[in-house]
Protein backbone atom coordinates (compact mmCIF):
# COMPACT_ATOMS: atom_id res chain seq x y z
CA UNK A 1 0.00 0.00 0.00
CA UNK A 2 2.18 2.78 -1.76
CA UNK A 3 0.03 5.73 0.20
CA UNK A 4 1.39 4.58 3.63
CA UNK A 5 4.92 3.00 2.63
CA UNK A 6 6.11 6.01 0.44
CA UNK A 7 5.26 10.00 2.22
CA UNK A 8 5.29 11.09 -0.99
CA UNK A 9 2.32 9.18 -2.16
CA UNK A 10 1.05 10.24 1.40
CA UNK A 11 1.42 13.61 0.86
CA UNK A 12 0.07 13.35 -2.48
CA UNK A 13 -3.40 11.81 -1.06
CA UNK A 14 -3.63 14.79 1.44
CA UNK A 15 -3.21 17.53 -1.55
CA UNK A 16 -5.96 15.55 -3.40
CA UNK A 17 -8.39 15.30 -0.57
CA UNK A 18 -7.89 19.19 0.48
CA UNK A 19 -8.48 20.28 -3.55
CA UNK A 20 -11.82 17.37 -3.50
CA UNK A 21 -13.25 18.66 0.23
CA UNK A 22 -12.47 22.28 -0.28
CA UNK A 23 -13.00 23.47 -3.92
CA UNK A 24 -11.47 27.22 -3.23
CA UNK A 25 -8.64 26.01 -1.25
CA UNK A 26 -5.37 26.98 -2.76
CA UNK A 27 -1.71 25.88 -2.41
CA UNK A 28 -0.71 28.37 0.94
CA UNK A 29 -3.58 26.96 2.64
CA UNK A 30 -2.62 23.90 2.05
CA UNK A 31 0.85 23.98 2.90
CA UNK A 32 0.42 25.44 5.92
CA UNK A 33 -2.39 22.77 6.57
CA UNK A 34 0.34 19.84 5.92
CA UNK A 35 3.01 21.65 7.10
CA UNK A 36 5.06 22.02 4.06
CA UNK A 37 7.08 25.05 2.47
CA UNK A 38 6.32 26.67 -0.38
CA UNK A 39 8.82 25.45 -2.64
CA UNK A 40 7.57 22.23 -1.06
CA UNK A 41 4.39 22.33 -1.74
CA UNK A 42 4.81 23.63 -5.68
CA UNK A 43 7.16 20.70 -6.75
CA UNK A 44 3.94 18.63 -5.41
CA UNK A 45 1.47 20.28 -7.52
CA UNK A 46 3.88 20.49 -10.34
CA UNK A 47 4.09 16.82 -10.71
CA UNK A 48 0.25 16.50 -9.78
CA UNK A 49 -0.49 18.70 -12.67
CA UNK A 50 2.22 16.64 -15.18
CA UNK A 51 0.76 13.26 -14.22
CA UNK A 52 -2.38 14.41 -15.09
CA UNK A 53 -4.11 13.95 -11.57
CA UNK A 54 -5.03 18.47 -11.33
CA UNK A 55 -5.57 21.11 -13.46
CA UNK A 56 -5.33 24.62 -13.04
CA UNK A 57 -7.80 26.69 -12.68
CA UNK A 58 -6.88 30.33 -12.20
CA UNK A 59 -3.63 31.35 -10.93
CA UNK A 60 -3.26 29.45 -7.30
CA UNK A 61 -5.91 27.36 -7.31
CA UNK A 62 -6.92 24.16 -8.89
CA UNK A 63 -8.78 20.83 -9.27
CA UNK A 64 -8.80 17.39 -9.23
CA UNK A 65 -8.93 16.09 -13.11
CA UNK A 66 -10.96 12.49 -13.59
CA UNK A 67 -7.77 10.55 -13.47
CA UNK A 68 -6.70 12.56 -10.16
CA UNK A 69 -10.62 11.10 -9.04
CA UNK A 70 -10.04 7.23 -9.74
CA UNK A 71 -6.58 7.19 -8.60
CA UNK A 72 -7.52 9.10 -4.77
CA UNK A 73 -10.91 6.94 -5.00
CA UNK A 74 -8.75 3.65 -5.45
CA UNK A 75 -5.95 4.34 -2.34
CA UNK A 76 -8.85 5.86 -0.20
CA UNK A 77 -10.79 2.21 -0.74
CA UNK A 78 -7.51 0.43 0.13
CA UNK A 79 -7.32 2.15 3.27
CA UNK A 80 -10.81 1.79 4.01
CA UNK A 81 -10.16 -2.28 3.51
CA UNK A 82 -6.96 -1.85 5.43
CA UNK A 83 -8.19 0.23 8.62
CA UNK A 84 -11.79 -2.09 8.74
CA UNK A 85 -9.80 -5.29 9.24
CA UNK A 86 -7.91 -3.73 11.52
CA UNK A 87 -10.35 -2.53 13.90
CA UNK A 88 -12.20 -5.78 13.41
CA UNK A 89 -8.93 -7.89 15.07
CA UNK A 90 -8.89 -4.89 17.74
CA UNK A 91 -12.52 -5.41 18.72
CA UNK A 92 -11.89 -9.47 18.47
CA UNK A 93 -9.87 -8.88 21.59
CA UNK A 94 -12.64 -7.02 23.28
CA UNK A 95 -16.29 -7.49 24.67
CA UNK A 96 -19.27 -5.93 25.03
CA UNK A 97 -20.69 -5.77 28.34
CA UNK A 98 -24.04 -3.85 30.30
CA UNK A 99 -22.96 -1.21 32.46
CA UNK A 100 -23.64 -1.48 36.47
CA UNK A 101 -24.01 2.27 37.12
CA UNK A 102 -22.11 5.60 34.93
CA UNK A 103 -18.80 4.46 32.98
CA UNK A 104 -16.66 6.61 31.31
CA UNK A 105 -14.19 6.43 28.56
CA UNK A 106 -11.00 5.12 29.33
CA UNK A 107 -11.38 4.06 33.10
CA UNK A 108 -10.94 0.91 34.88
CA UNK A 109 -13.70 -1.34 35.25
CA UNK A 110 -14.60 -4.87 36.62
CA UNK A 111 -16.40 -6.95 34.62
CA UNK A 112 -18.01 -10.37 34.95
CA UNK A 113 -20.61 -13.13 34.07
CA UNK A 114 -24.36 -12.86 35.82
CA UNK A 115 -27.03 -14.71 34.50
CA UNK A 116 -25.59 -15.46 30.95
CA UNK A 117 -24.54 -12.03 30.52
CA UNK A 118 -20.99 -9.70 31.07
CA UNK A 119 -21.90 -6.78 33.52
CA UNK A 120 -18.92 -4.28 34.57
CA UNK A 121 -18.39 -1.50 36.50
CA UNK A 122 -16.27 1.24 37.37
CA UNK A 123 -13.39 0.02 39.68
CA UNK A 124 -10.21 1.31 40.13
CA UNK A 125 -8.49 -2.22 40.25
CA UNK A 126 -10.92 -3.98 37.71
CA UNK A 127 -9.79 -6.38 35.06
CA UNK A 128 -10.58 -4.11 32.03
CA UNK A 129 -10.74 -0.71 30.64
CA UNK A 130 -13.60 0.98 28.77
CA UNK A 131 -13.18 1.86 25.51
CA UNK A 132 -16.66 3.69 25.27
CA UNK A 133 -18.84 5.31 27.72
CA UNK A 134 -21.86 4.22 28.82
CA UNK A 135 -24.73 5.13 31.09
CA UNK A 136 -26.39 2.63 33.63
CA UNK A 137 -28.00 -0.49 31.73
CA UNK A 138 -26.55 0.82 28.25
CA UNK A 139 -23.50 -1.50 26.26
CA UNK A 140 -19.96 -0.81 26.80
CA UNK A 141 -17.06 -1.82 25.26
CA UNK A 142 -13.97 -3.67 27.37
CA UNK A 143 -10.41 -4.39 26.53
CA UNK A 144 -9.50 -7.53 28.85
CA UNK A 145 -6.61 -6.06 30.97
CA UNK A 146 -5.89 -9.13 33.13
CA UNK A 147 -6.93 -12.70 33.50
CA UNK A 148 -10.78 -13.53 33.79
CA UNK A 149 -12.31 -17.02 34.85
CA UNK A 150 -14.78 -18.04 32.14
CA UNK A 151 -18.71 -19.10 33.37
CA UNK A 152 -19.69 -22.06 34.33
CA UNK A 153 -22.55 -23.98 32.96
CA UNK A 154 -25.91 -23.10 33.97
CA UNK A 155 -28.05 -25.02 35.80
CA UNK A 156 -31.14 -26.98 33.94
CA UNK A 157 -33.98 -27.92 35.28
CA UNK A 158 -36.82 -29.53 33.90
CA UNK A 159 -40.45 -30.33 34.58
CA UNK A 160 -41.80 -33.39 32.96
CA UNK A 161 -45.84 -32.53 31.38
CA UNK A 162 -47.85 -35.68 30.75
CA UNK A 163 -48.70 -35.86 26.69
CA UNK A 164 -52.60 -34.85 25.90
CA UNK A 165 -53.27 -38.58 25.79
CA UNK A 166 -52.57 -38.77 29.51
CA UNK A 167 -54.25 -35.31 30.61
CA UNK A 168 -52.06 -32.60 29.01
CA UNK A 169 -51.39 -29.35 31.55
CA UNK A 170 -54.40 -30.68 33.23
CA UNK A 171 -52.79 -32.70 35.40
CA UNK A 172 -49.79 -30.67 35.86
CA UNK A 173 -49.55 -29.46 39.69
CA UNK A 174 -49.98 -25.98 39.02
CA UNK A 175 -48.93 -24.93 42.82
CA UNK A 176 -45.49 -26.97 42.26
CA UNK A 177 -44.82 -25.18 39.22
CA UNK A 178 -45.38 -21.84 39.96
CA UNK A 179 -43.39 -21.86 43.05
CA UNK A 180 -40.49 -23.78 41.17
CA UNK A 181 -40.40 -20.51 38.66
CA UNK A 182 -40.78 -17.90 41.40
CA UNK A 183 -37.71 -19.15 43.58
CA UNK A 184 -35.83 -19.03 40.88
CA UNK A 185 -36.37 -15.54 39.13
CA UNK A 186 -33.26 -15.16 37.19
CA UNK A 187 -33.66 -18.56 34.87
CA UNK A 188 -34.95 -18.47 31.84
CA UNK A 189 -38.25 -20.16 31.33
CA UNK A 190 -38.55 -22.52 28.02
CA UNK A 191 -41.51 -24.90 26.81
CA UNK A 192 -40.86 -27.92 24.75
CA UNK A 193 -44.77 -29.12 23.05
CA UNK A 194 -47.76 -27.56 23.05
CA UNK A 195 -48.79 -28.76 26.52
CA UNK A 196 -45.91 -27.72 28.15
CA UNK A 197 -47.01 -24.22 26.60
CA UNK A 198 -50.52 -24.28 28.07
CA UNK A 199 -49.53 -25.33 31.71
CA UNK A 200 -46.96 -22.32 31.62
CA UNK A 201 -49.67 -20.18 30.76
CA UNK A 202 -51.64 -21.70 33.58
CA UNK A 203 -49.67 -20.04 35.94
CA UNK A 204 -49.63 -16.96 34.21
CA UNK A 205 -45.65 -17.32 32.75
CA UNK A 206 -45.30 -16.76 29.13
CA UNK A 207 -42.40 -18.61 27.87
CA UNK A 208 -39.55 -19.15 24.81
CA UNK A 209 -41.35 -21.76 22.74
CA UNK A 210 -39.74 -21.84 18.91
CA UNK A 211 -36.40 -22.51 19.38
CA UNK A 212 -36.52 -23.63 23.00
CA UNK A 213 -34.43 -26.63 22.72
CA UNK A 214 -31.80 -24.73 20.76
CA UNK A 215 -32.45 -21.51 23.35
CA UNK A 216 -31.87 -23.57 26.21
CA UNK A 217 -28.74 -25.20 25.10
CA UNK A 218 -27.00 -21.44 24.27
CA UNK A 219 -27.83 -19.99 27.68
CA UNK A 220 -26.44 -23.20 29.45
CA UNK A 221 -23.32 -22.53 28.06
CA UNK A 222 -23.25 -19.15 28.47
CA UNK A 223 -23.92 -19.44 32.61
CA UNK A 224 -27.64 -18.65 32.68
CA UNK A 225 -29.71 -21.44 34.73
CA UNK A 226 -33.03 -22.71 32.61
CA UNK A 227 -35.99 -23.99 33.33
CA UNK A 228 -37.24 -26.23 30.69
CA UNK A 229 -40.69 -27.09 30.66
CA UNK A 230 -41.36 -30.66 28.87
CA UNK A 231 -44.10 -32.67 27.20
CA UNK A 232 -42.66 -36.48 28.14
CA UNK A 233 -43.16 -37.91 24.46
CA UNK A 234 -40.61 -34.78 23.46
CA UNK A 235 -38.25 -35.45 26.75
CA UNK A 236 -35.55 -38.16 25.31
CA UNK A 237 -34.46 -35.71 22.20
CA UNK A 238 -34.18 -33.19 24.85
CA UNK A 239 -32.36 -35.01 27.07
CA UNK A 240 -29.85 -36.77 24.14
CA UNK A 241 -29.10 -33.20 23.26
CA UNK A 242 -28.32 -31.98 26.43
CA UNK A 243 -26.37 -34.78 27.35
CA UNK A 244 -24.43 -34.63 24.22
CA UNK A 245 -23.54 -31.15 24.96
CA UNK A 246 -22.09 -32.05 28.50
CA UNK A 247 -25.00 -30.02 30.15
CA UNK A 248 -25.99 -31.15 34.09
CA UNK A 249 -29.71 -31.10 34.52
CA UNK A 250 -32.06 -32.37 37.03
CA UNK A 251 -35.75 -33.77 36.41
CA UNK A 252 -39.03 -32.78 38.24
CA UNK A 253 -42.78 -34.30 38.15
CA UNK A 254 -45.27 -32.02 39.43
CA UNK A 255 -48.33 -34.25 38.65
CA UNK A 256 -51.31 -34.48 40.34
């Protein structure tokens, strides 16, 4: 990349840029911009205006010719390419977290996993800096400064609903259920079949349905506990999965 290797070619870009942004701009202004001399700044535009990339237009001022066009348009692509990739391997080394109270740019923060998400806030001996700032509750960016201990799995547990064959939600113990979901407010509440659906609604929970199995897998693994409500005739391809993917779970029957 010729514009970055060679400060000529730099220099050139910069002259182009000025004459395409600023149409009455003329070569003091711009040497004073770049911080060039005079003679400096003339051999520049001589060789602009020989290789065909500017034209004059009065005396002192000019602009950029068609050719002058493709061949900024071409080296301002390449470092478009160039810089994108490069912030993209930055921000590969980064996350994204929620922010626990006011952050600010550049300050130390603590960050960790809660409930299948990154939270951080400000602390003076945290494990990251922020690289944006963020109100309470909004997303922030963190550059890992130090070591961090990855989530564990989260916990799965799952209620067993007879098939419609044997009763459906009706003879799910509503009581048992609804306490099962209250004391434990932070996990995610799924339903596998149509009657495991219906007794959710029961006790007035509305939960993931399309894409459950798939839903509850992901927030396993990302540390958030589940609770995984079950027709039994849809229970062994739920449990092969979750076995397959290592995940613990533990299996409740709240029938009447």
């Amino acid at each position: 990349m010729n514009v970055l290797l060679s400060r000529k070619e730099t220099i050139r870009l910069l002259i182009l840029s000025e004459l395409v942004s600023k149409k009455e701009t003329n070569q003091r202004e711009i040497a004073r911009k770049l911080d060039l001399t005079p003679q400096a700044i003339s051999e520049y535009f001589k060789e602009l205006v020989g290789d065909g990339f500017v034209r004059i237009v009065h005396k002192g001022f000019y602009e950029v010719t068609e050719k002058g066009v493709e061949w900024l348009t071409k080296n301002l692509f390449d470092l478009h390419v160039f810089s994108e990739e490069l912030v993209k391997k930055l921000y590969s080394k980064s996350l994204v977290a929620i922010a626990k109270g006011k952050i600010k740019e550049n300050s130390r923060v603590r960050y960790w996993f809660e409930d299948g998400f990154i939270l951080a806030k400000k602390d003076g001996k945290g494990n990251g800096i922020a690289l944006t700032s963020a109100d309470d509750g909004e997303d922030v960016l963190i550059k890992p400064v130090e070591g961090f201990q990855p989530p564990g799995k989260g916990s799965i547990l799952i209620v067993k609903v007879p098939d419609i064959g044997e009763g459906g939600s009706r003879k799910v113990n509503h009581t048992a259920l609804k306490k099962l979901i209250e004391d434990n407010p932070k996990k995610i509440v799924v339903a596998i079949g149509v009657e495991a659906l219906v007794a959710c609604r029961k006790v007035r929970v509305e939960p993931i349905f399309f894409g459950s199995k798939e839903v509850c897998i992901e927030a396993s693994h990302h540390g958030c506990g589940v609770i995984v409500v079950c027709t039994e005739s849809m229970l062994d391809s739920l449990l092969t999965s979750l076995t397959d993917e290592n995940l613990k779970f533990e299996i409740f029957s709240f029938h009447k």
